[in-house]
C-alpha atoms as a PDB file:
ATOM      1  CA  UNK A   1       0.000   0.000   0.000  1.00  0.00           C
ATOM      2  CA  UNK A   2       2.799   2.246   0.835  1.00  0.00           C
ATOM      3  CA  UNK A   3       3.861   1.372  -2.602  1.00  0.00           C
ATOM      4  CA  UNK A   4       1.322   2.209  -4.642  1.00  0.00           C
ATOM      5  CA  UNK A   5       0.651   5.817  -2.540  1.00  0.00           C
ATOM      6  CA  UNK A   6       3.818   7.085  -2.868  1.00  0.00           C
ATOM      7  CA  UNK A   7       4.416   5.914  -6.195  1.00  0.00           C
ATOM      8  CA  UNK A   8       2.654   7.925  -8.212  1.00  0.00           C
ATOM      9  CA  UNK A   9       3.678  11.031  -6.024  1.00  0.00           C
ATOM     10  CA  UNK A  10       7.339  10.520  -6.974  1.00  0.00           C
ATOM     11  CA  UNK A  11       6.401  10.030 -10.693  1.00  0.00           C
ATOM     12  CA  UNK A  12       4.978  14.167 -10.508  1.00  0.00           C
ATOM     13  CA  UNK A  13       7.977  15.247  -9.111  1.00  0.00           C
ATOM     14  CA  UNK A  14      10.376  13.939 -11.514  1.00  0.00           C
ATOM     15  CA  UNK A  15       7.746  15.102 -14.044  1.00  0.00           C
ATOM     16  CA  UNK A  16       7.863  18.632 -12.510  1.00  0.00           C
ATOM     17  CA  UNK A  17      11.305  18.658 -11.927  1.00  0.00           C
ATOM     18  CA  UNK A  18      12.175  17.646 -15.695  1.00  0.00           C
ATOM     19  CA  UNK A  19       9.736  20.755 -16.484  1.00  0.00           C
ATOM     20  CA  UNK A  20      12.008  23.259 -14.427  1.00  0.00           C
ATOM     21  CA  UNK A  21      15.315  22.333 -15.477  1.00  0.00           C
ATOM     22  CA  UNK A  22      14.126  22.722 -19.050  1.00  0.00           C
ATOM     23  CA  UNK A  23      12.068  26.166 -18.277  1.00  0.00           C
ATOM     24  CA  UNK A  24      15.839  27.057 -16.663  1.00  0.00           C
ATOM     25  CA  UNK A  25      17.630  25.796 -19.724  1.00  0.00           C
ATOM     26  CA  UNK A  26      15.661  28.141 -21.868  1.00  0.00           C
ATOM     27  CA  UNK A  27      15.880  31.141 -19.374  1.00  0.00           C
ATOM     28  CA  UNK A  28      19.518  30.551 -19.690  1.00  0.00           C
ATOM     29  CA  UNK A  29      19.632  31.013 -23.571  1.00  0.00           C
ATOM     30  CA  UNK A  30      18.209  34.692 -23.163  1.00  0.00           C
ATOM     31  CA  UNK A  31      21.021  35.564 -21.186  1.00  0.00           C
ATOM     32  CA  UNK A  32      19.286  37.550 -18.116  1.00  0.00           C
ATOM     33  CA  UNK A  33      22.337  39.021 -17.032  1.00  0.00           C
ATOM     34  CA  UNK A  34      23.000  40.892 -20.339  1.00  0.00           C
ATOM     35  CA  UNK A  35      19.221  41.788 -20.660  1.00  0.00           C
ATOM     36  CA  UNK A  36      19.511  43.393 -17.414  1.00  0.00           C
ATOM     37  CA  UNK A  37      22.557  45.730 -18.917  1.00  0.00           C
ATOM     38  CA  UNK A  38      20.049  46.358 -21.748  1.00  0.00           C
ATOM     39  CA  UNK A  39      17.472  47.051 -19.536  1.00  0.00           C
ATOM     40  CA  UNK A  40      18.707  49.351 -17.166  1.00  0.00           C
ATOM     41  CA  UNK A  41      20.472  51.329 -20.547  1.00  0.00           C
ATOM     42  CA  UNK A  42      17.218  51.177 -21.948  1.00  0.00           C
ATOM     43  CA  UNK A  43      15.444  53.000 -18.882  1.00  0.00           C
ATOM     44  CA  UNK A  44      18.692  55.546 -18.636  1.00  0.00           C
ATOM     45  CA  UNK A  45      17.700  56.586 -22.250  1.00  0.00           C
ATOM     46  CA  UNK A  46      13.729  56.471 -21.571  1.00  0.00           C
ATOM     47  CA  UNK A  47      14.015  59.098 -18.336  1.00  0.00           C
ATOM     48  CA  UNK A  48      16.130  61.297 -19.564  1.00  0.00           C
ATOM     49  CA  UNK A  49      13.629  61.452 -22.721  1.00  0.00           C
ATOM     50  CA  UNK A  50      11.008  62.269 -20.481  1.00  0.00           C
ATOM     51  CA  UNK A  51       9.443  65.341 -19.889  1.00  0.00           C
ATOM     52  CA  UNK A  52       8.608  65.984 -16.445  1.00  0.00           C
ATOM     53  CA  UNK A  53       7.579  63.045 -14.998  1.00  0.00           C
ATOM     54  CA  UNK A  54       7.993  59.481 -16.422  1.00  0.00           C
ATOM     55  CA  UNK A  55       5.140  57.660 -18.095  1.00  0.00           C
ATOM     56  CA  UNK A  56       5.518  54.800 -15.577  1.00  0.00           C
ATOM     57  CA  UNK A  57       3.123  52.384 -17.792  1.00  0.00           C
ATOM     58  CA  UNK A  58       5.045  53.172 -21.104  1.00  0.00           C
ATOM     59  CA  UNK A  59       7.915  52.416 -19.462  1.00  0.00           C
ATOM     60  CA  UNK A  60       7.021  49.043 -18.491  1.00  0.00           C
ATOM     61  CA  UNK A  61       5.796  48.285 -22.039  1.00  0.00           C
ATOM     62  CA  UNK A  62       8.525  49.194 -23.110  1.00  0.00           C
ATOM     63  CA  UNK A  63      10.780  47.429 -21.047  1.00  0.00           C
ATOM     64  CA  UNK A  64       8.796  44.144 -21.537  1.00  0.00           C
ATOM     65  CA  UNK A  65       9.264  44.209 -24.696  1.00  0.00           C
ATOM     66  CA  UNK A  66      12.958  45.100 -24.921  1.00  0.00           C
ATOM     67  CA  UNK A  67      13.221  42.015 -22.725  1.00  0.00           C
ATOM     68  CA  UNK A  68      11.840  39.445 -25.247  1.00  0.00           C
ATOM     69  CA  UNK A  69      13.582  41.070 -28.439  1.00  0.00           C
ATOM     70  CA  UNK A  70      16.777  40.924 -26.745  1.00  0.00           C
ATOM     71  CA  UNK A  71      16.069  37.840 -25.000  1.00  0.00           C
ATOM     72  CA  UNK A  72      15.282  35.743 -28.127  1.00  0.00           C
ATOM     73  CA  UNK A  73      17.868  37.053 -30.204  1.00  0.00           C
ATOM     74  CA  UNK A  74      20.426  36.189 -27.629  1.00  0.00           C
ATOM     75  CA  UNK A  75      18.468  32.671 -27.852  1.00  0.00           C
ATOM     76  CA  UNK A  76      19.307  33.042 -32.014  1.00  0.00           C
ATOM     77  CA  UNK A  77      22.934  33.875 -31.453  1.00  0.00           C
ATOM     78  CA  UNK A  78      23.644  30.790 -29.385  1.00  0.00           C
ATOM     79  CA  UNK A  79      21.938  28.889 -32.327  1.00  0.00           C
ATOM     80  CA  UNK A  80      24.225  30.451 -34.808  1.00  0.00           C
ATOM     81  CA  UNK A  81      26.999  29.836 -32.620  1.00  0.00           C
ATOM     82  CA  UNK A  82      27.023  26.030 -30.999  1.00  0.00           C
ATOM     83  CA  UNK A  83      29.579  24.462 -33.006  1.00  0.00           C
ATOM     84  CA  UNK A  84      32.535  27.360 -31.643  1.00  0.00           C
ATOM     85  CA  UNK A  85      30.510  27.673 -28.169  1.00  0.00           C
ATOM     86  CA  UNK A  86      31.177  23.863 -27.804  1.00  0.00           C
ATOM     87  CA  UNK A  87      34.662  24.433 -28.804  1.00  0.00           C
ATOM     88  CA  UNK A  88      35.557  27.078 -26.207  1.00  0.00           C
ATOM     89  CA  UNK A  89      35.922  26.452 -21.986  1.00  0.00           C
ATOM     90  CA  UNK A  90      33.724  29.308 -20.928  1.00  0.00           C
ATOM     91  CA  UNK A  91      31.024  28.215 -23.315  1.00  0.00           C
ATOM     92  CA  UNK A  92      30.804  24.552 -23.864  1.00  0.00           C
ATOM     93  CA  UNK A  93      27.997  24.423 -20.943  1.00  0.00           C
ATOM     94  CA  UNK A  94      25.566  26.322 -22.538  1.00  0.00           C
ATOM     95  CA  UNK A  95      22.201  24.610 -23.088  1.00  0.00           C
ATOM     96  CA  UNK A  96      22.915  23.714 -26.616  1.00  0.00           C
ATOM     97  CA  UNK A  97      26.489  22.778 -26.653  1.00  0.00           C
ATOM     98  CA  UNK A  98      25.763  20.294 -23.834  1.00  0.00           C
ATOM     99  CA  UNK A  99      22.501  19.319 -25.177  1.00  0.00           C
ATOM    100  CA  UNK A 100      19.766  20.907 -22.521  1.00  0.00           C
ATOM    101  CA  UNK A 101      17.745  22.210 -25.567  1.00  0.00           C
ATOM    102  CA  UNK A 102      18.061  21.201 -29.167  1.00  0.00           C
ATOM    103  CA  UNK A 103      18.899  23.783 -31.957  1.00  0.00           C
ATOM    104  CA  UNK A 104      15.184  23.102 -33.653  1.00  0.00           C
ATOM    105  CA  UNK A 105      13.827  23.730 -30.415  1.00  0.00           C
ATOM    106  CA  UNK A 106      16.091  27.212 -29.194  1.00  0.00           C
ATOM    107  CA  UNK A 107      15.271  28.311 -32.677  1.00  0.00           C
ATOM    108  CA  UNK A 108      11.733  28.699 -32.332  1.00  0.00           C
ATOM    109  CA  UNK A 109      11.821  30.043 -29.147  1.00  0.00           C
ATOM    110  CA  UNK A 110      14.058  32.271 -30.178  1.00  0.00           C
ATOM    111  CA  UNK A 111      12.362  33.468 -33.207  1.00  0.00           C
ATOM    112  CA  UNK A 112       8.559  33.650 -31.247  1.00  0.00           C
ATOM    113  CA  UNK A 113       9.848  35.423 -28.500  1.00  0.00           C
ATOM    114  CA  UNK A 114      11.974  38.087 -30.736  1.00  0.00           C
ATOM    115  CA  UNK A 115       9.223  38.477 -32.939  1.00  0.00           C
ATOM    116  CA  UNK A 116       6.677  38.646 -29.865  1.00  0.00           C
ATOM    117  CA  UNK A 117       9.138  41.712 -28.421  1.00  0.00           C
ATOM    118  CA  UNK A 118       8.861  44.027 -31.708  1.00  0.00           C
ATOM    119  CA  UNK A 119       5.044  43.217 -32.108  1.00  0.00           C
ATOM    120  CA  UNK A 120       4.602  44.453 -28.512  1.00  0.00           C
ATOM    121  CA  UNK A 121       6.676  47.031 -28.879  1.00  0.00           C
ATOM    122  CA  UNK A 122       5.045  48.846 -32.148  1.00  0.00           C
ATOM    123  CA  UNK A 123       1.682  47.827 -30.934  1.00  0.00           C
ATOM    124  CA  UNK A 124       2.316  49.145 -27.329  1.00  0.00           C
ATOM    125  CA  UNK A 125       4.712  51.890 -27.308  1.00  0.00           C
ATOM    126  CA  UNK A 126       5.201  53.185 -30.758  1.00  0.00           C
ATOM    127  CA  UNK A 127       6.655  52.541 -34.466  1.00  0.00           C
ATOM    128  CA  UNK A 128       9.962  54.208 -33.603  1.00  0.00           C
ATOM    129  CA  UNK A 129      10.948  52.067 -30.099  1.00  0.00           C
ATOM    130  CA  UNK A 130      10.283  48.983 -32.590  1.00  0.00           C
ATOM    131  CA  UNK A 131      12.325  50.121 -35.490  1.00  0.00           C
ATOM    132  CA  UNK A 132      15.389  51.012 -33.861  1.00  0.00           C
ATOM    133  CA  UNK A 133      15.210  47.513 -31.967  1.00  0.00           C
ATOM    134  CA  UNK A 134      14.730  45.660 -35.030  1.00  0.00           C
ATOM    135  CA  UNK A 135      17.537  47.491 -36.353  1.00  0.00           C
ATOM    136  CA  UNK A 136      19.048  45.670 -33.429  1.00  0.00           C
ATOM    137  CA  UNK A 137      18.185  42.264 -34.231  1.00  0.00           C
ATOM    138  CA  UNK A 138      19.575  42.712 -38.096  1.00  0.00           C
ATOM    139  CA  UNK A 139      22.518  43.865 -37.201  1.00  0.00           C
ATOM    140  CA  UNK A 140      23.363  41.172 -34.330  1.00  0.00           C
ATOM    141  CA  UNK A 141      22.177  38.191 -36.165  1.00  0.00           C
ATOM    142  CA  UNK A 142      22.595  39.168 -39.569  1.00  0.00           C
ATOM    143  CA  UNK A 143      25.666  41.300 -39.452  1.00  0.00           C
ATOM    144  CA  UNK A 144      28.161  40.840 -36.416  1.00  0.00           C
ATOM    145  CA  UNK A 145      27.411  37.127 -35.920  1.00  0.00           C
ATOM    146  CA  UNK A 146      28.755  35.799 -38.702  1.00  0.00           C
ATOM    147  CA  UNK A 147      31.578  38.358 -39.198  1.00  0.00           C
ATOM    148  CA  UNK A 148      33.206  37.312 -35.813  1.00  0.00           C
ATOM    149  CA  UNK A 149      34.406  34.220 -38.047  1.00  0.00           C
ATOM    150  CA  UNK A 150      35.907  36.827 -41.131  1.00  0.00           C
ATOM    151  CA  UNK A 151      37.021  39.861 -39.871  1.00  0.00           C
ATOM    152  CA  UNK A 152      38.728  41.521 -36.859  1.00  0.00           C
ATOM    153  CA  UNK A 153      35.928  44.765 -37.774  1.00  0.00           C
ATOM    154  CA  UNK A 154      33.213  42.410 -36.008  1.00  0.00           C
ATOM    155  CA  UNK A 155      34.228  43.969 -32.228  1.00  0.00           C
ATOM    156  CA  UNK A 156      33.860  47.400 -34.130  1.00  0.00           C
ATOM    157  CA  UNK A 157      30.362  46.397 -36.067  1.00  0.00           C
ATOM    158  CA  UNK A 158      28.791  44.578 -33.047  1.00  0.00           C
ATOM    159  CA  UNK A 159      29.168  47.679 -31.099  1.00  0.00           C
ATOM    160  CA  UNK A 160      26.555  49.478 -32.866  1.00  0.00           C
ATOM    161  CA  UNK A 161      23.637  47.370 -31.738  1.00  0.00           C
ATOM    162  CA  UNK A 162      24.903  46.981 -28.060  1.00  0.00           C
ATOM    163  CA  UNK A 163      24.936  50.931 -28.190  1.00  0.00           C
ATOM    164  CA  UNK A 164      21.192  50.875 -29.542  1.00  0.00           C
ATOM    165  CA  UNK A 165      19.320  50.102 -25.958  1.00  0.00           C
ATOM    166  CA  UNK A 166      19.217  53.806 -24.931  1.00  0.00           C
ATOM    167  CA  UNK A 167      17.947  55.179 -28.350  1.00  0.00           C
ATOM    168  CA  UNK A 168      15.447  52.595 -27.768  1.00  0.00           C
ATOM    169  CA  UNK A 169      14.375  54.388 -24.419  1.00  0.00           C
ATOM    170  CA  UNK A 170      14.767  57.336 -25.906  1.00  0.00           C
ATOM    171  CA  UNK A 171      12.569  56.706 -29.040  1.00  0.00           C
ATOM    172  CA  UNK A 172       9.454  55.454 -26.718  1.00  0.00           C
ATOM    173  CA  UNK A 173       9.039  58.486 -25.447  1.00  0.00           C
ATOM    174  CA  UNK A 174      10.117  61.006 -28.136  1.00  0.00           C
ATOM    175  CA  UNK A 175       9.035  58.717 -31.150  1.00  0.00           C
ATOM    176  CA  UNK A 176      11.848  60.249 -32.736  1.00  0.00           C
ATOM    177  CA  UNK A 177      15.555  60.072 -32.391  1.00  0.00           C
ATOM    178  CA  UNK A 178      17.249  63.472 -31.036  1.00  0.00           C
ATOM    179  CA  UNK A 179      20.869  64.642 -31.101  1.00  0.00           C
ATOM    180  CA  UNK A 180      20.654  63.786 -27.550  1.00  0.00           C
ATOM    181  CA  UNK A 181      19.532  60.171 -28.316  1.00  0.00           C
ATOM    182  CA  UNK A 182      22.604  59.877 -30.551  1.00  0.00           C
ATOM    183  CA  UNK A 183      25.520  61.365 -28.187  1.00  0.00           C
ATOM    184  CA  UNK A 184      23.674  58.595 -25.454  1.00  0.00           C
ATOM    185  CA  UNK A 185      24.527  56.080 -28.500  1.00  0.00           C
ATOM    186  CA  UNK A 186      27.562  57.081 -28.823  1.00  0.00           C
ATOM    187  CA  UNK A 187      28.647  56.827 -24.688  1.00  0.00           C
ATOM    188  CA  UNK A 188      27.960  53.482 -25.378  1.00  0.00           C
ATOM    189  CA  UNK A 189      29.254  52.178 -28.473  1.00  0.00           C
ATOM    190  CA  UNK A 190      32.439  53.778 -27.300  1.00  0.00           C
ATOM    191  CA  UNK A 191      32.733  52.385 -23.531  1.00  0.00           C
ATOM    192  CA  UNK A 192      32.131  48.783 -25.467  1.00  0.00           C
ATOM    193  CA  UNK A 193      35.204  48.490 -27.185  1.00  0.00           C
ATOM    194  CA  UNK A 194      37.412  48.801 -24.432  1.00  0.00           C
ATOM    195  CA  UNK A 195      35.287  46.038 -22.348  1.00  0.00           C
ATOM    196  CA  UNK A 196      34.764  43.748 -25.569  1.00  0.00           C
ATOM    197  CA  UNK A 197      38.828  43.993 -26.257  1.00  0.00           C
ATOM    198  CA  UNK A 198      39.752  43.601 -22.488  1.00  0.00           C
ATOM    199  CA  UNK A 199      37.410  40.180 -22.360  1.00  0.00           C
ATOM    200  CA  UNK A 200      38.948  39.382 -26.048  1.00  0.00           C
ATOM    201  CA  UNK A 201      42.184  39.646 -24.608  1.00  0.00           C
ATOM    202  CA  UNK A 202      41.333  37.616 -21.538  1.00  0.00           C
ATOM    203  CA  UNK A 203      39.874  34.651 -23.326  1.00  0.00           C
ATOM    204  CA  UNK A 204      41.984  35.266 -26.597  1.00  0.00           C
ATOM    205  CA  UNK A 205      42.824  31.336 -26.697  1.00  0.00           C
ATOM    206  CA  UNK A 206      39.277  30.185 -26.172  1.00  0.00           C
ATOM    207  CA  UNK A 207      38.276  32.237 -29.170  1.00  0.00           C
ATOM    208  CA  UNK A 208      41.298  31.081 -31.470  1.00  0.00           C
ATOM    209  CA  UNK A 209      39.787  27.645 -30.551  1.00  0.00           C
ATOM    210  CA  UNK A 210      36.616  28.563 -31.971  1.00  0.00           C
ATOM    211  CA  UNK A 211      37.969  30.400 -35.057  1.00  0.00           C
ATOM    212  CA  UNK A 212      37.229  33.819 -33.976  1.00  0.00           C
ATOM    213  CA  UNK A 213      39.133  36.814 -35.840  1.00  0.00           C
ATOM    214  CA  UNK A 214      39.094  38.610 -32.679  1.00  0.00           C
ATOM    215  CA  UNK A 215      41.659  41.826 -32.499  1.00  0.00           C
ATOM    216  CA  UNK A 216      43.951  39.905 -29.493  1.00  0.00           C
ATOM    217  CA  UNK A 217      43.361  36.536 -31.832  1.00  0.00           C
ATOM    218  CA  UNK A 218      45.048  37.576 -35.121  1.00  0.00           C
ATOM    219  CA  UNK A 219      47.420  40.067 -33.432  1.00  0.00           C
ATOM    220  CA  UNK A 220      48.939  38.853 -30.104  1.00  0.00           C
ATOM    221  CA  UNK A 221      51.185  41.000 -29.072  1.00  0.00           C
ATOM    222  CA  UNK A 222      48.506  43.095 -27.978  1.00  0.00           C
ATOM    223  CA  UNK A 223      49.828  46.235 -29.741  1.00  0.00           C
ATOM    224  CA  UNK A 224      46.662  47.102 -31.590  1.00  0.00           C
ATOM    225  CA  UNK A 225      44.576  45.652 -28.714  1.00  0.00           C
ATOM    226  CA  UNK A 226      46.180  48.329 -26.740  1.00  0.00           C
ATOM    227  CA  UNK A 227      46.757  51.312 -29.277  1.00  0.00           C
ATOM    228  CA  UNK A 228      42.478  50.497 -29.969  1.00  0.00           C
ATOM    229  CA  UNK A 229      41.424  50.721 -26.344  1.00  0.00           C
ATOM    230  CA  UNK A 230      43.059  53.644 -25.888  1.00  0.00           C
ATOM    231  CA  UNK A 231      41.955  55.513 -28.534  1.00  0.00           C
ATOM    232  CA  UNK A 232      38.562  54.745 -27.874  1.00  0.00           C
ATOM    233  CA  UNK A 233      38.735  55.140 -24.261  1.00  0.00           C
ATOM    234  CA  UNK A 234      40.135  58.534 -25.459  1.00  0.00           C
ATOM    235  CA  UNK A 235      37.313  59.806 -27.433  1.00  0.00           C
ATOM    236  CA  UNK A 236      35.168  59.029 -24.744  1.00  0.00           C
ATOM    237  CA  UNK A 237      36.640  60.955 -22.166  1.00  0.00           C
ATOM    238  CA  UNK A 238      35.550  63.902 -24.543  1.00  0.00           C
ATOM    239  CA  UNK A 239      32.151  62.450 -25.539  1.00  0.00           C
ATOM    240  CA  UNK A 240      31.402  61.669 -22.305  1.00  0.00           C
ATOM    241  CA  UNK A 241      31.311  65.264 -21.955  1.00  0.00           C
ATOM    242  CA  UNK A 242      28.788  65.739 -24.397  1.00  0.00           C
ATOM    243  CA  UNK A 243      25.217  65.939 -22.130  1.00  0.00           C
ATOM    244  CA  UNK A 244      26.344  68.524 -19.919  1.00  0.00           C
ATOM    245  CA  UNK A 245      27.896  70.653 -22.858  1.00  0.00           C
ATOM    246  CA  UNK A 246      24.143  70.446 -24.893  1.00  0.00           C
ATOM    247  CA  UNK A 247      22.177  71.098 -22.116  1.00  0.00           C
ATOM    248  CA  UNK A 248      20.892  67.237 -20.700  1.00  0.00           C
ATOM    249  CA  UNK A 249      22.971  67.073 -17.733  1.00  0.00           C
ATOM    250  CA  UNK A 250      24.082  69.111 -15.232  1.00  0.00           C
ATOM    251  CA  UNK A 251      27.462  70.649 -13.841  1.00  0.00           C
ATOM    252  CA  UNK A 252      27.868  67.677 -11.128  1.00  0.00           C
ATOM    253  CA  UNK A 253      27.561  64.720 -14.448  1.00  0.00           C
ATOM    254  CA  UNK A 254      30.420  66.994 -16.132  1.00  0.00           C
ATOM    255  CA  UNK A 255      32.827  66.572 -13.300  1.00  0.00           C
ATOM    256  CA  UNK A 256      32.260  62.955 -12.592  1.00  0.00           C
ATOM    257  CA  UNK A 257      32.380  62.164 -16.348  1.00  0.00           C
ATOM    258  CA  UNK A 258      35.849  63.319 -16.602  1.00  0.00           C
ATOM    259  CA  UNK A 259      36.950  61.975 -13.148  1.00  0.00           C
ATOM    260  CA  UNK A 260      35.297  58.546 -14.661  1.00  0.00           C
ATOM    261  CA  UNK A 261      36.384  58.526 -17.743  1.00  0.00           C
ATOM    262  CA  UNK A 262      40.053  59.224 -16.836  1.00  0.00           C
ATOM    263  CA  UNK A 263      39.738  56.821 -14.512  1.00  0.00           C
ATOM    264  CA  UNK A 264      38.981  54.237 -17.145  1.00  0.00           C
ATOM    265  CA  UNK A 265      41.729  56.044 -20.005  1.00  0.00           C
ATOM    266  CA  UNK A 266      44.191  55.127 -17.090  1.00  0.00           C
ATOM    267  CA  UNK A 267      43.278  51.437 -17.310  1.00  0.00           C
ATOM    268  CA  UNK A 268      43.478  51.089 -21.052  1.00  0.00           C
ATOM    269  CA  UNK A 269      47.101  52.933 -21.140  1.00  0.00           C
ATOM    270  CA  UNK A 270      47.838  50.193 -18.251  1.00  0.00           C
ATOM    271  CA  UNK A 271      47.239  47.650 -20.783  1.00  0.00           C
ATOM    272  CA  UNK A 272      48.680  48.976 -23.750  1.00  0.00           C
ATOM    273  CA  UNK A 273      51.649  49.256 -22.000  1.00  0.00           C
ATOM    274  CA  UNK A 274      51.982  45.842 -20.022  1.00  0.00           C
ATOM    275  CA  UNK A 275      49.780  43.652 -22.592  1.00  0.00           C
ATOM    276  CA  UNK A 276      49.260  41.124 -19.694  1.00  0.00           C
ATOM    277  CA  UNK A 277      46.024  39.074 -18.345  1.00  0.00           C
ATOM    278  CA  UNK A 278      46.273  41.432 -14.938  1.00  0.00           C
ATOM    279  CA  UNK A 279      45.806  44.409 -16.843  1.00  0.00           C
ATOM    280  CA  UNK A 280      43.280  43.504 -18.964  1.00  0.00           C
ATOM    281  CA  UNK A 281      41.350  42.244 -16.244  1.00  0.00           C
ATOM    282  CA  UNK A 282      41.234  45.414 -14.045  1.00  0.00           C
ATOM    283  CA  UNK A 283      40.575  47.336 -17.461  1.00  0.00           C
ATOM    284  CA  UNK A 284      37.204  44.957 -17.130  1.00  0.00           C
ATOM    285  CA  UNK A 285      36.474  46.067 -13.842  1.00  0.00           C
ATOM    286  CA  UNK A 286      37.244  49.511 -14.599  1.00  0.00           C
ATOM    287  CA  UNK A 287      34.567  49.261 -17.383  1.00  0.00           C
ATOM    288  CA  UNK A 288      32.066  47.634 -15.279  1.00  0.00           C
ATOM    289  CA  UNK A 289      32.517  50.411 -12.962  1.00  0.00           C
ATOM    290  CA  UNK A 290      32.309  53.069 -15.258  1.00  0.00           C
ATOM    291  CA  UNK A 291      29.289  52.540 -17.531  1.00  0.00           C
ATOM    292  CA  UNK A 292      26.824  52.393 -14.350  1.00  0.00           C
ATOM    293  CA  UNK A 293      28.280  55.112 -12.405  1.00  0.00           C
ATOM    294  CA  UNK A 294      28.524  57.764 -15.511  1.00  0.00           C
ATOM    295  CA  UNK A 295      24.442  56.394 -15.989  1.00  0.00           C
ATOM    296  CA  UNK A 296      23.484  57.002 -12.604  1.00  0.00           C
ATOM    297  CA  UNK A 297      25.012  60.403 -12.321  1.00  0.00           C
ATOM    298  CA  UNK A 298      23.552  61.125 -15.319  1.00  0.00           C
ATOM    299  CA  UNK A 299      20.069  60.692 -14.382  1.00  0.00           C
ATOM    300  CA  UNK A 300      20.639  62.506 -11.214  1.00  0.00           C
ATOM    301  CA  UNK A 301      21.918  65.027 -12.591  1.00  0.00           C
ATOM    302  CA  UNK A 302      19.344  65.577 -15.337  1.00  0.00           C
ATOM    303  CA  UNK A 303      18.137  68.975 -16.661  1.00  0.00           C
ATOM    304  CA  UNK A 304      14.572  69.289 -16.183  1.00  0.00           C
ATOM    305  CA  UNK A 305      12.626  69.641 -19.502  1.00  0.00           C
END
């Protein structure tokens, strides 16, 4: 009797167990942690769009769907990718290298749940949040994907859609895109060449593995690693200028900009000159420290419209 009562019992747990490592599996191809990044860029770009206060509801429609278009093509990429991410250490135990979820299967999810972001993103907040984040998923999948296999240029091309997730915030509100929205774009696609090349540089054998033409890949010496994150760390100590100087942020933003980004010009001279694993690591850090901090100062600091 004990049997046959408990039997059945243990039978829905492994059933509902099975369920959540697979729901898990698929959370995991979306990335979270990077659609948190795009998330909180996203918002940066929505609230300083606003005028006055925030439209609190069109914010979370348009954070929603954000979330699924960046989610799914995330999903995409790591369909694209499975052969090189089961060639490299820091990848191989993604859900499709190691088998979790089958390409068929992360393809369709992908694909519904990207195409379920822009739908809810023209229908619910308007025509110009949608376009720019479709220009996203083009550009990701279509563009810098495949060009990571051809061309050192693909750290350089795959920048522009990273740098897209304010102008998103910034086009649900405006349903237009402002010099402002641009100079927010351009913050960004310049602090991500510096991080990109510093992880590049850190896994730079993982990537030869997979066939990568990363920058530290075909040139190892690290000379135009270093001479690139420097000159880009460079022009953003000047462009990071940029809101204060057309009237978005305040006094206070100016001075931390340029305390920030010499901070992180510092870093990037630190590894052009030593080249070395210890250097590009705290160039990393000093990127993961800088792109929140100039944000949040930013939005403090805000000129009221």
């Amino acid at each position: 009797m004990i049997l046959r009562t408990h039997a059945p019992t243990m039978g829905r747990t492994d059933r509902l167990d099975r369920v959540w490592q697979r729901s898990l599996a698929f959370l995991e191809l979306t990335k979270p942690r990077i659609v948190s990044l795009v998330l909180i860029t996203t918002c940066v770009g929505f609230y300083l769009a606003s005028l006055g206060v925030a439209d609190y509801r069109l914010l979370l429609h348009t954070l929603l769907g954000t979330a699924l278009a960046a989610g799914g093509t995330l999903a995409l990429n790591q369909v694209l990718e499975r052969e090189a991410d089961a060639k490299m250490r820091r990848t191989q135990l993604r859900p499709l290298p190691d088998g979790r979820v089958q390409p068929v299967e992360a393809f369709v999810f992908g694909t519904l749940v990207t195409v379920a972001g822009l739908v809810y993103l023209a229908w619910t907040v308007n025509l110009a949040s949608a376009a720019v984040t479709t220009a996203i998923v083009v550009s990701y999948l279509g563009v810098y994907t495949p060009l990571k296999k051809t061309t050192s240029l693909c750290t350089l091309i795959g920048a522009v859609p990273g740098a897209l997730p304010p102008v998103i915030g910034w086009a649900a509100v405006r349903g237009s895109i402002d010099l402002e929205a641009w100079i927010l774009f351009a913050i960004m696609f310049l602090w991500q060449m510096p991080h990109s090349l510093a992880i590049a540089w850190l896994y730079r054998d993982d990537y030869a593995r997979a066939g990568f033409q990363l920058l530290p890949v075909i040139s190892p010496d690290g000379k135009s690693t270093g001479r690139q994150v420097t000159s880009h760390c460079l022009a953003l100590l000047a462009v990071g200028l940029l809101p204060t100087l057309v009237g978005l942020a305040g006094p206070v933003y100016f001075c931390a900009a340029f305390g920030l980004g010499s901070m992180f010009l510092w870093y990037s001279v630190r590894l052009a000159l030593a080249r070395s694993s210890e250097s590009a690591r705290r160039l990393l850090f000093a990127s993961l420290i800088y792109l929140p901090l100039l944000l949040a100062v930013m939005a403090f600091d805000k000129v009221p419209l």
